[in-house]
PDB file of N, CA and C in Angstrom:
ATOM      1  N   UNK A   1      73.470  81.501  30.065  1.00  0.00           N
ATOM      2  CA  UNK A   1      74.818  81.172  29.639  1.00  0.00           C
ATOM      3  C   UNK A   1      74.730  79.941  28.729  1.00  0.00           C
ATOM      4  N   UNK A   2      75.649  80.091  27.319  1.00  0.00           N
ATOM      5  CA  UNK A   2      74.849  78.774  27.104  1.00  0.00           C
ATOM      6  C   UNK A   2      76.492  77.601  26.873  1.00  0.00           C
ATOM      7  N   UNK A   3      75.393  76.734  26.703  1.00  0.00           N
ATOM      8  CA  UNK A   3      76.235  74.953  26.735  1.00  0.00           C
ATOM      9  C   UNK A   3      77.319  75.030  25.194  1.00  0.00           C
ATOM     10  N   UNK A   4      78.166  74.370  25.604  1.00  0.00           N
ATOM     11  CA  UNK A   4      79.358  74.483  24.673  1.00  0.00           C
ATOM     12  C   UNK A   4      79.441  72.627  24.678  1.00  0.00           C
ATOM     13  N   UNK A   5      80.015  71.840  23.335  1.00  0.00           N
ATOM     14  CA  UNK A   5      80.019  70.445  23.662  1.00  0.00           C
ATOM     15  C   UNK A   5      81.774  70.074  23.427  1.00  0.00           C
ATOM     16  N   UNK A   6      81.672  69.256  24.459  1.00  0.00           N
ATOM     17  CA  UNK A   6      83.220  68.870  24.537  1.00  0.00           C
ATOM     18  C   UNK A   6      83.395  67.652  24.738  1.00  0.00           C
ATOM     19  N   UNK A   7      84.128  66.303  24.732  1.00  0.00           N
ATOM     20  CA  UNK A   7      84.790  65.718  24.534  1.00  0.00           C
ATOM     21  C   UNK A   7      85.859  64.803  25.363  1.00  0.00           C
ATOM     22  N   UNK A   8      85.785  63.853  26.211  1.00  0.00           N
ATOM     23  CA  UNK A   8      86.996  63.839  26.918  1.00  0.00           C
ATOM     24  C   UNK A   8      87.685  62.851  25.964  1.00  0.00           C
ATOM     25  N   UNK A   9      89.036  63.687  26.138  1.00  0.00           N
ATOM     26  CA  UNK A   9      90.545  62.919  25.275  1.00  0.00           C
ATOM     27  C   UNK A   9      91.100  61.855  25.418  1.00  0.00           C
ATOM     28  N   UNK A  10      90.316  61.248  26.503  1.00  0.00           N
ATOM     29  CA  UNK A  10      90.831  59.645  26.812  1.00  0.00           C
ATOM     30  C   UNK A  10      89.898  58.601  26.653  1.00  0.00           C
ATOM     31  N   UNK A  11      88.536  59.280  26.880  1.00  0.00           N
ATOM     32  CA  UNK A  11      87.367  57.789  26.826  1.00  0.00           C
ATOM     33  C   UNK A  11      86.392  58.270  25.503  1.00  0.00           C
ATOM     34  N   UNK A  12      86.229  59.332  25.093  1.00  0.00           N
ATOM     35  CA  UNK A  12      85.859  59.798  24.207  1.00  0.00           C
ATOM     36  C   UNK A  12      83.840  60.564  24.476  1.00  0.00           C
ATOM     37  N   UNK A  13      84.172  60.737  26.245  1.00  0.00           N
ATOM     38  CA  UNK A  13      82.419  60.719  27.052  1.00  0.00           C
ATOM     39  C   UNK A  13      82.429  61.936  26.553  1.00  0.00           C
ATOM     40  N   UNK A  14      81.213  62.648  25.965  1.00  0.00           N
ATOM     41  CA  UNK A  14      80.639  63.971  25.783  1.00  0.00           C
ATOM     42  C   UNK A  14      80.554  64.325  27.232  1.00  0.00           C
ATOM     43  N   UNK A  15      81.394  65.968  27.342  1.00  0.00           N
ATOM     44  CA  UNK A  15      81.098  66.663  28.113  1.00  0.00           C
ATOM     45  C   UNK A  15      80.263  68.080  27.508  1.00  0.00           C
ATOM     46  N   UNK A  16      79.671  68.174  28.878  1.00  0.00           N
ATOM     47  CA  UNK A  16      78.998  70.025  28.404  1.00  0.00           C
ATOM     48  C   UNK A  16      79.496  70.720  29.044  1.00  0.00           C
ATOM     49  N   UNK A  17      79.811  71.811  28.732  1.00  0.00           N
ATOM     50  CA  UNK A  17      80.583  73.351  29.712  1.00  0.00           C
ATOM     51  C   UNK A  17      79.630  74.745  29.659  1.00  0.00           C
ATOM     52  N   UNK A  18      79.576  75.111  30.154  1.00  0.00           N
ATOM     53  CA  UNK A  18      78.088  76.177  30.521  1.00  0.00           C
ATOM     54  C   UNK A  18      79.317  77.359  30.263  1.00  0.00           C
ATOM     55  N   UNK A  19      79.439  78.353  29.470  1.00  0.00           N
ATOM     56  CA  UNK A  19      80.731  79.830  29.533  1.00  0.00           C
ATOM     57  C   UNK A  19      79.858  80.682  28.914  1.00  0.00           C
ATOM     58  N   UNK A  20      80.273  81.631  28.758  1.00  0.00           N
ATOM     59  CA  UNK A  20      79.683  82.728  28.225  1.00  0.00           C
ATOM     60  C   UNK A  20      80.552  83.392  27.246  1.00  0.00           C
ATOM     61  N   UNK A  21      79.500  83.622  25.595  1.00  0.00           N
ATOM     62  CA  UNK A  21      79.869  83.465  24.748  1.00  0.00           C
ATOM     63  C   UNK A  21      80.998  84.015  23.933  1.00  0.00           C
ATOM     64  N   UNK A  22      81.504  84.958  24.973  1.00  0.00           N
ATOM     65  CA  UNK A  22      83.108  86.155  25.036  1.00  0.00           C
ATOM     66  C   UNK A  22      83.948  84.691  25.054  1.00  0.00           C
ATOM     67  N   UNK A  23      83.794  83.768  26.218  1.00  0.00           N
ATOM     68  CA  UNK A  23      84.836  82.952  26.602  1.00  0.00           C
ATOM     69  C   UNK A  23      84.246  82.102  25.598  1.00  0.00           C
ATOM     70  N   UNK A  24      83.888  81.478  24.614  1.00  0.00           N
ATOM     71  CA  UNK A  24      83.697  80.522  23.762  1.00  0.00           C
ATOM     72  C   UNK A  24      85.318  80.073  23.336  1.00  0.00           C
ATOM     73  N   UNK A  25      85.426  78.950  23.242  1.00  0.00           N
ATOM     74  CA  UNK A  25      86.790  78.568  22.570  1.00  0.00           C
ATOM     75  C   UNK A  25      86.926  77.933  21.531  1.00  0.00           C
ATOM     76  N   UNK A  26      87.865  78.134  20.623  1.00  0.00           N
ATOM     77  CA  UNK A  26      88.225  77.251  19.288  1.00  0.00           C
ATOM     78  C   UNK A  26      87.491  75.856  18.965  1.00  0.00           C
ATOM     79  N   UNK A  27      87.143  75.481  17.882  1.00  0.00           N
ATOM     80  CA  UNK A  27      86.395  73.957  17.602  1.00  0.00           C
ATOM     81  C   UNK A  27      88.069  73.314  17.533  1.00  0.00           C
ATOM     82  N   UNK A  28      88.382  72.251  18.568  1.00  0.00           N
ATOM     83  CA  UNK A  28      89.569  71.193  18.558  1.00  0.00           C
ATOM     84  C   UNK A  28      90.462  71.860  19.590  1.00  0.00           C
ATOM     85  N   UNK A  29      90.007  72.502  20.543  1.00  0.00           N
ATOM     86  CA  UNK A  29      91.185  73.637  21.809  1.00  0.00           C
ATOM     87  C   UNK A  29      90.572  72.568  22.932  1.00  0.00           C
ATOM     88  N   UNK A  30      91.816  71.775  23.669  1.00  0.00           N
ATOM     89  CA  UNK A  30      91.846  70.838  24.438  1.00  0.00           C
ATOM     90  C   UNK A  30      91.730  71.944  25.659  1.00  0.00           C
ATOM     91  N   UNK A  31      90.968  71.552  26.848  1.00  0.00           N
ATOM     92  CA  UNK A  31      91.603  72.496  28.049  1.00  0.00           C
ATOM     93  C   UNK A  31      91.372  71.168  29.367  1.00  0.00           C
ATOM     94  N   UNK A  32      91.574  71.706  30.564  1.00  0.00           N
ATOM     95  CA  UNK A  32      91.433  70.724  31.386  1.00  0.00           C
ATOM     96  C   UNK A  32      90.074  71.335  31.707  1.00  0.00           C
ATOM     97  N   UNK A  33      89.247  70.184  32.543  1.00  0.00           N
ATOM     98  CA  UNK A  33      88.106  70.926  33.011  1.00  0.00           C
ATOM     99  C   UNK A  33      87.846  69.344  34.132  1.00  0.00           C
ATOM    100  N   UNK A  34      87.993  69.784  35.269  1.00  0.00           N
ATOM    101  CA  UNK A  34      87.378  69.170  36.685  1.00  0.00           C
ATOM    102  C   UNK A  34      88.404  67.952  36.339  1.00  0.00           C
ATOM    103  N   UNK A  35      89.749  67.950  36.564  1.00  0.00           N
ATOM    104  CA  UNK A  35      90.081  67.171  36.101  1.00  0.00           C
ATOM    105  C   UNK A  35      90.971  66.275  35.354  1.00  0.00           C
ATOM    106  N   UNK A  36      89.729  66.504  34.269  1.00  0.00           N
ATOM    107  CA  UNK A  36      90.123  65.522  32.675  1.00  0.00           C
ATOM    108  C   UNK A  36      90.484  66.726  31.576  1.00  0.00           C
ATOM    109  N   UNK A  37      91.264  66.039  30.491  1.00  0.00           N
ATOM    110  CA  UNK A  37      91.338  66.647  29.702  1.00  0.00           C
ATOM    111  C   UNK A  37      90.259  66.397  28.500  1.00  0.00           C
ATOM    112  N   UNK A  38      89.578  67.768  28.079  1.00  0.00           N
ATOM    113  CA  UNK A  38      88.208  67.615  27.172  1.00  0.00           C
ATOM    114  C   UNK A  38      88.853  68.721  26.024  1.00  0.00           C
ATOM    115  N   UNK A  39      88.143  67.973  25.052  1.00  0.00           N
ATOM    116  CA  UNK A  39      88.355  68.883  23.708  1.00  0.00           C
ATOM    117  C   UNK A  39      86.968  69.474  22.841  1.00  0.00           C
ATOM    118  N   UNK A  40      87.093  70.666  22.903  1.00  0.00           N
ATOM    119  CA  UNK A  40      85.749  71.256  22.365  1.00  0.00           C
ATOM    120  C   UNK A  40      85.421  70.615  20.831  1.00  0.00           C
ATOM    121  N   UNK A  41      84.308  70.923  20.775  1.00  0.00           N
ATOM    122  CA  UNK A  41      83.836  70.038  19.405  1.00  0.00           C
ATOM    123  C   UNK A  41      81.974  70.507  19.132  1.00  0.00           C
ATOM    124  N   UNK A  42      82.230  70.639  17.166  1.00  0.00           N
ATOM    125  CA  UNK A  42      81.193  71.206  16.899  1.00  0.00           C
ATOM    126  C   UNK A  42      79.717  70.567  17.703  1.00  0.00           C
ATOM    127  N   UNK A  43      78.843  71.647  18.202  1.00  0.00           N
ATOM    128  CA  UNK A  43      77.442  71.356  19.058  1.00  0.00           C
ATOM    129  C   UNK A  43      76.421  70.884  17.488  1.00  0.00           C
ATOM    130  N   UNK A  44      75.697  69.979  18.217  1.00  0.00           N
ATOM    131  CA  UNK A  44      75.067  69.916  16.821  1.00  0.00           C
ATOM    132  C   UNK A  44      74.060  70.551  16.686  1.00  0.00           C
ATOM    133  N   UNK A  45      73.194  70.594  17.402  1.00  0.00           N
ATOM    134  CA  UNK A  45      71.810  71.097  17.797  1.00  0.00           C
ATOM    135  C   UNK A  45      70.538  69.964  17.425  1.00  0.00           C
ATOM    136  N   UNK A  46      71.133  69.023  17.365  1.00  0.00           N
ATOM    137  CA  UNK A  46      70.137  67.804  17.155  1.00  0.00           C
ATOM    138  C   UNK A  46      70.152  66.449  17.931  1.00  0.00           C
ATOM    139  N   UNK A  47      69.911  65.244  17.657  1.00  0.00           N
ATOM    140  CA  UNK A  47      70.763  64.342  18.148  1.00  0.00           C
ATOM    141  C   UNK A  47      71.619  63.650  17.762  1.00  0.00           C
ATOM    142  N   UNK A  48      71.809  63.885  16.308  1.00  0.00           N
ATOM    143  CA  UNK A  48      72.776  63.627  15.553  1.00  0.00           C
ATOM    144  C   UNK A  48      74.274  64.493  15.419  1.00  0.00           C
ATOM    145  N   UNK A  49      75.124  64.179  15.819  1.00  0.00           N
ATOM    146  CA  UNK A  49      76.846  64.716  16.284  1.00  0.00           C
ATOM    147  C   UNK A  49      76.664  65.249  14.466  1.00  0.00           C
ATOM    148  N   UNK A  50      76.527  66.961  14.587  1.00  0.00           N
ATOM    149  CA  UNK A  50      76.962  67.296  12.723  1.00  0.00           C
ATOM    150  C   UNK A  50      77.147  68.740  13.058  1.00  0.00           C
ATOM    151  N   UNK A  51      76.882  69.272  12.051  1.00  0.00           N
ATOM    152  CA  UNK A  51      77.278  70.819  11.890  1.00  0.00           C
ATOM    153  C   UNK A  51      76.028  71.474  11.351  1.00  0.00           C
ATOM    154  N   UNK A  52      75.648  72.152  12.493  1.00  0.00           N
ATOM    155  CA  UNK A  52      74.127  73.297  12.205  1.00  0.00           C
ATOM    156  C   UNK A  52      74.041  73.829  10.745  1.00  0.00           C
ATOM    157  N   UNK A  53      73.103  73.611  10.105  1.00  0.00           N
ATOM    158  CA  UNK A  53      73.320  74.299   8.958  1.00  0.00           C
ATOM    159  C   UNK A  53      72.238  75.171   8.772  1.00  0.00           C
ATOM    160  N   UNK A  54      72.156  76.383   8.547  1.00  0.00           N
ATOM    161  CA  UNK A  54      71.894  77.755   8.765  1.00  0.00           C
ATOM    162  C   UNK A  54      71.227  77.746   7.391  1.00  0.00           C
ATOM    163  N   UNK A  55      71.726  77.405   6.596  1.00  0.00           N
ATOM    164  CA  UNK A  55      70.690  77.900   5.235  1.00  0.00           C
ATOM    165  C   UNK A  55      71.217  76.718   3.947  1.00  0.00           C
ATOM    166  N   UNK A  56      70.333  75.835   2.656  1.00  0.00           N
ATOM    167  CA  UNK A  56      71.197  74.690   2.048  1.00  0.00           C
ATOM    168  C   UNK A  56      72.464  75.332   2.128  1.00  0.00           C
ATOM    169  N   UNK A  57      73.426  74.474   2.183  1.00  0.00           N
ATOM    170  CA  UNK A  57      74.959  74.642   1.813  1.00  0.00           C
ATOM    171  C   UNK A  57      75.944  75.193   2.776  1.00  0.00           C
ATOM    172  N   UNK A  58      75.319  75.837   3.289  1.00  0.00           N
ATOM    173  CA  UNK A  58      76.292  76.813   4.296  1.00  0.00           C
ATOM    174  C   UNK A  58      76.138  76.410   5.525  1.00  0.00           C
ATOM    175  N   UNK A  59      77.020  76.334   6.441  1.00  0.00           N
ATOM    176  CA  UNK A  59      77.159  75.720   7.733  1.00  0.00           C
ATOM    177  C   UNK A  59      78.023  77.135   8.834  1.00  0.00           C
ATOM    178  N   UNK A  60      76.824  77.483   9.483  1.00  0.00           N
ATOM    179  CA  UNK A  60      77.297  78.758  10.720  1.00  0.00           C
ATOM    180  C   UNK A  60      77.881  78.218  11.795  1.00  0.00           C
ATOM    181  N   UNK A  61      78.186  77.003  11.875  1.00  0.00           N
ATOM    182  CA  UNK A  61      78.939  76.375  12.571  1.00  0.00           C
ATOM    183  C   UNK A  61      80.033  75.699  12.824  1.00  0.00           C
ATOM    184  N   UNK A  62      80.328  75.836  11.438  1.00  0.00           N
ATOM    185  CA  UNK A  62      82.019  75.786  11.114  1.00  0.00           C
ATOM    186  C   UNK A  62      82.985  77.337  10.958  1.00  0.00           C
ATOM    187  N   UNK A  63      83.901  77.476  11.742  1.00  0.00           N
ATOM    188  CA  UNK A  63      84.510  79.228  11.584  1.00  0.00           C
ATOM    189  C   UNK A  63      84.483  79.628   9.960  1.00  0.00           C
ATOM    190  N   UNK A  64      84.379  80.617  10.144  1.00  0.00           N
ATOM    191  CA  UNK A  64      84.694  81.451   9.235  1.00  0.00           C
ATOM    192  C   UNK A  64      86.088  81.476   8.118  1.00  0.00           C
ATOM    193  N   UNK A  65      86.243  81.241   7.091  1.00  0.00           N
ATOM    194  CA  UNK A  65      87.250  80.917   6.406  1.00  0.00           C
ATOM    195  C   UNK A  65      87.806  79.920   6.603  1.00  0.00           C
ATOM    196  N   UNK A  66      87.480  78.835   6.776  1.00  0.00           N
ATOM    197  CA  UNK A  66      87.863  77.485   7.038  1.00  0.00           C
ATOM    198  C   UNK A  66      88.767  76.968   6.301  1.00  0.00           C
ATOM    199  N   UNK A  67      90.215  76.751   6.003  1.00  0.00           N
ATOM    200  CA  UNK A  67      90.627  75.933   4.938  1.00  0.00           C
ATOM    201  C   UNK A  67      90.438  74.815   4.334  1.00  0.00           C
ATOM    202  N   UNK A  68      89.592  74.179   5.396  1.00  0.00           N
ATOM    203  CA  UNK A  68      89.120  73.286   4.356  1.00  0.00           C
ATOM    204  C   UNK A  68      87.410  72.886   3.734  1.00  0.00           C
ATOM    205  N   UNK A  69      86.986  73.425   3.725  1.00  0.00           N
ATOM    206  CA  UNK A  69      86.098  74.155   3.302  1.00  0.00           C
ATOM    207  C   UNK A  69      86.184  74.198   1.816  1.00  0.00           C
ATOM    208  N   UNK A  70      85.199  73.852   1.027  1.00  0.00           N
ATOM    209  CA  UNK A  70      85.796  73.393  -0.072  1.00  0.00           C
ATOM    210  C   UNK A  70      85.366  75.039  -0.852  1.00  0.00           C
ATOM    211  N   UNK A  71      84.341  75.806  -0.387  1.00  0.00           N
ATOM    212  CA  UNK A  71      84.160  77.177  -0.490  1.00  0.00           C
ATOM    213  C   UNK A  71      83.640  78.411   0.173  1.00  0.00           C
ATOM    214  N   UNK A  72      83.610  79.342  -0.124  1.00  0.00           N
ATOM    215  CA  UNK A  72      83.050  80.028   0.758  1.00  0.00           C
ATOM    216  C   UNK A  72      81.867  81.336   0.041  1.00  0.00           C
ATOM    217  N   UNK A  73      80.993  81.959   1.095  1.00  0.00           N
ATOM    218  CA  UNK A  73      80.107  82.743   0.453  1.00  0.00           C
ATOM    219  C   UNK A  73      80.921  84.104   0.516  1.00  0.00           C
ATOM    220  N   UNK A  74      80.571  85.344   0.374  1.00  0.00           N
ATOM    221  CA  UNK A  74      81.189  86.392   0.282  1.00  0.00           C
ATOM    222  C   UNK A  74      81.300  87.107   2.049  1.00  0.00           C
ATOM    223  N   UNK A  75      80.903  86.134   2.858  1.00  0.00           N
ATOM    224  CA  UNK A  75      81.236  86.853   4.531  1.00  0.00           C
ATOM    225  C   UNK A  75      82.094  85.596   5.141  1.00  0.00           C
ATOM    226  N   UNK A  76      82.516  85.175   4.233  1.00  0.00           N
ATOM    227  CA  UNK A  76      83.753  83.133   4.823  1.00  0.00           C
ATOM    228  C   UNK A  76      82.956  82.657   5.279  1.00  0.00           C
ATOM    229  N   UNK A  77      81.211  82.135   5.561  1.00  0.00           N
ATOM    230  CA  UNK A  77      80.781  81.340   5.281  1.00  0.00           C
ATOM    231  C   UNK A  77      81.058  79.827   4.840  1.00  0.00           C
ATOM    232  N   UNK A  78      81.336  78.724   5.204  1.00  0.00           N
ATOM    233  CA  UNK A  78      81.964  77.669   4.214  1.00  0.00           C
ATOM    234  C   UNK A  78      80.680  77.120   3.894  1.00  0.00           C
ATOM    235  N   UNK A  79      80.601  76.826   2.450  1.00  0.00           N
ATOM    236  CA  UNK A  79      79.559  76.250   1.739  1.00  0.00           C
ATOM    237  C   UNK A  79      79.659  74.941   1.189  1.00  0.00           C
ATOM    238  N   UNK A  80      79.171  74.044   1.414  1.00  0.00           N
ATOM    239  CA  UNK A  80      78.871  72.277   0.623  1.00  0.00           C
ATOM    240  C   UNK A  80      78.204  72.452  -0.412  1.00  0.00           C
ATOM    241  N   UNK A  81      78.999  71.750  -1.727  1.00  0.00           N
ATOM    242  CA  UNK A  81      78.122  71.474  -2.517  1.00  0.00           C
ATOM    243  C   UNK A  81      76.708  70.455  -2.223  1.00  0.00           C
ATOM    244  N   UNK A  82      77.079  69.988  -1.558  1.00  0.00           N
ATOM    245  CA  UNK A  82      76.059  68.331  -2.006  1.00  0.00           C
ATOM    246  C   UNK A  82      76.708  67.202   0.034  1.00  0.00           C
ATOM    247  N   UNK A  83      76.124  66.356  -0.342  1.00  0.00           N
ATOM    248  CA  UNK A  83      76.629  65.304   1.096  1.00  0.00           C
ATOM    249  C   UNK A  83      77.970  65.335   0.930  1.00  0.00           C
ATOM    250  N   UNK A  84      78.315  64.444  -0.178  1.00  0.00           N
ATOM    251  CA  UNK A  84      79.610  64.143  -0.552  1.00  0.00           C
ATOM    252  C   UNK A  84      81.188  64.770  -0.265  1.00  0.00           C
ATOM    253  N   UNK A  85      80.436  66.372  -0.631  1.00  0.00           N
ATOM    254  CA  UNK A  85      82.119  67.838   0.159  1.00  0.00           C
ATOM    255  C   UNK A  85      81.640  67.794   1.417  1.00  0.00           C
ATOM    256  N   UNK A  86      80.624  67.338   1.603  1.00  0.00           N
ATOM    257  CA  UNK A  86      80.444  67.396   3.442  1.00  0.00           C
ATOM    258  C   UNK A  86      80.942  66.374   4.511  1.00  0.00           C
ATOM    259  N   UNK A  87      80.535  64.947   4.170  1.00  0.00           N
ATOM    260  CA  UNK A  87      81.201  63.904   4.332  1.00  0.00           C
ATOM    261  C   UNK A  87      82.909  64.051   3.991  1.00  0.00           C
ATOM    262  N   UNK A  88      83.680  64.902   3.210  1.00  0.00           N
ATOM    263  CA  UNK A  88      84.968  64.669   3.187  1.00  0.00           C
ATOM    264  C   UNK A  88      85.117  65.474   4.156  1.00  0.00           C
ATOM    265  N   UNK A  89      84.676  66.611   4.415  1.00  0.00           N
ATOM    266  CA  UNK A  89      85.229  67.483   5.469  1.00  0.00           C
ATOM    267  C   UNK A  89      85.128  67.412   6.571  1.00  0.00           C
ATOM    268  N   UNK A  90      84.103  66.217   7.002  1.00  0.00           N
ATOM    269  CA  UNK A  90      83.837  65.667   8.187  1.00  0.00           C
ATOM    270  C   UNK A  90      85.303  64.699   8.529  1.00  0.00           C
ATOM    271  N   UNK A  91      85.446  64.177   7.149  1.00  0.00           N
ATOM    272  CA  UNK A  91      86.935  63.146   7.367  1.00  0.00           C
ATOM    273  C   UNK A  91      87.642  63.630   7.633  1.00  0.00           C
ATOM    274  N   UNK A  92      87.703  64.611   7.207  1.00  0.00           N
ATOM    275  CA  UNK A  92      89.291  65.739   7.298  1.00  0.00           C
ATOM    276  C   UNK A  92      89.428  65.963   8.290  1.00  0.00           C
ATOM    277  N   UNK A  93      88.800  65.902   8.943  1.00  0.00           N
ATOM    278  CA  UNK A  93      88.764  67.017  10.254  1.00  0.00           C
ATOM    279  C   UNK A  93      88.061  66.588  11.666  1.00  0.00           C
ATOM    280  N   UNK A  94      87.904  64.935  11.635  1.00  0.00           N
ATOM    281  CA  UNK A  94      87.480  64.391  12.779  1.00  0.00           C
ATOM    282  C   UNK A  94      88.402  64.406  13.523  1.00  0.00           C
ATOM    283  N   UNK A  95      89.799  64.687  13.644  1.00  0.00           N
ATOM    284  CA  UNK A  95      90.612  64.200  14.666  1.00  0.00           C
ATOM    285  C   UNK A  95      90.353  65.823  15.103  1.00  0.00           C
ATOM    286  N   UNK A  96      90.152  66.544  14.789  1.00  0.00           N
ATOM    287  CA  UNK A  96      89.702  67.538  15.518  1.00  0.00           C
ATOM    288  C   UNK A  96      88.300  67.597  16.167  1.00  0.00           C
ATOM    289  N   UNK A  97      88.003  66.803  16.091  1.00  0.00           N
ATOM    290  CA  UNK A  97      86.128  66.977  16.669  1.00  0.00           C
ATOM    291  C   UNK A  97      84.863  67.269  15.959  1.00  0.00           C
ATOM    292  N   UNK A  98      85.431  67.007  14.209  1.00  0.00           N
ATOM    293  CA  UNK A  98      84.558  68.041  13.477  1.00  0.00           C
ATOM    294  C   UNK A  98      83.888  66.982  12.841  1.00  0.00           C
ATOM    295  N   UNK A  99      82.276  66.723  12.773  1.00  0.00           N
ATOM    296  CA  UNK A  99      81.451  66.178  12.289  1.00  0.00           C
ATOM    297  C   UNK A  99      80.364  67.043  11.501  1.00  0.00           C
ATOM    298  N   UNK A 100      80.314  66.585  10.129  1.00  0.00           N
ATOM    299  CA  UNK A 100      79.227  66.981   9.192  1.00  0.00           C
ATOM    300  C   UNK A 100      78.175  66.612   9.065  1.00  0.00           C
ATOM    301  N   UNK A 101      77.161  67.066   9.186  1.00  0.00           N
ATOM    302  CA  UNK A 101      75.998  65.946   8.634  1.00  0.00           C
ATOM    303  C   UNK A 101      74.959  67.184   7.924  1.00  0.00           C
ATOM    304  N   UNK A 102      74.671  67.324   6.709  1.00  0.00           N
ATOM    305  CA  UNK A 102      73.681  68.492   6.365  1.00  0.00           C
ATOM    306  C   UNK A 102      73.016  67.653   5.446  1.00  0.00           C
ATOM    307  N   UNK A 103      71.493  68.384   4.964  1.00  0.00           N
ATOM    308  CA  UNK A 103      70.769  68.238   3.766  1.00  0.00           C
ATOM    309  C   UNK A 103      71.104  69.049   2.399  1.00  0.00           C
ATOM    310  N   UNK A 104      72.015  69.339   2.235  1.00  0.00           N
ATOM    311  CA  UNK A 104      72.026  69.816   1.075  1.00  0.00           C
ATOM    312  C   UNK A 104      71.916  69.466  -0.346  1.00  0.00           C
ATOM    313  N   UNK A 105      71.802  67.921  -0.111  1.00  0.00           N
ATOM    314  CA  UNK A 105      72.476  66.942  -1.182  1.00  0.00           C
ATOM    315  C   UNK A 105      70.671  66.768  -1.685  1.00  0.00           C
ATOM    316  N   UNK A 106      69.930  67.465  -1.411  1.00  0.00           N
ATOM    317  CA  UNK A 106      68.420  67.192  -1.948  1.00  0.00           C
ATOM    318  C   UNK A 106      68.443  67.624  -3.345  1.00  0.00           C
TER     319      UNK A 106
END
């Protein structure tokens, strides 16, 4: 089953939630859990809090058709030009939980 990363809404402590990947929930979907209230938020897969990036530019870890997303590949893919559209979309979208961090900018 795997680990989902979440958030608590008051102290800001990383939680992990173990579900299975049917029950996966929205990146920024608050729920209660033991508790507290936690808000899901992109996993990074590193130790750095960012967004997996799957191939330069494209990030499989941001949904699919993202609006803000400055583009997309031909399956809604959202694609970064460079650090710079990545870093804004990280701004955009931290109060939701959403952190960027990719190499694309090589």
């Amino acid at each position: 089953m795997p680990e989902y990363d979440f958030v608590d809404t008051k102290t800001a402590e990383p939680v992990i939630i173990f579900m299975f990947m049917d029950d996966a929930l929205e990146i920024g979907t608050v729920i209660e859990h033991k508790g507290r209230q936690v808000r899901r938020v992109y996993s990074s897969g590193t130790s750095i809090p960012g967004m997996a990036v799957e191939k330069p530019g494209g990030s499989m870890q941001v949904r699919k058709w993202h609006p803000d997303a400055p583009r997309h590949d031909k399956k809604g893919i959202p694609i970064f030009a460079n650090r710079r559209e990545a870093n804004e979309f990280s701004k955009k979208n931290h109060d939701r939980g959403a952190h960027c961090v990719t190499d694309v900018d090589k």
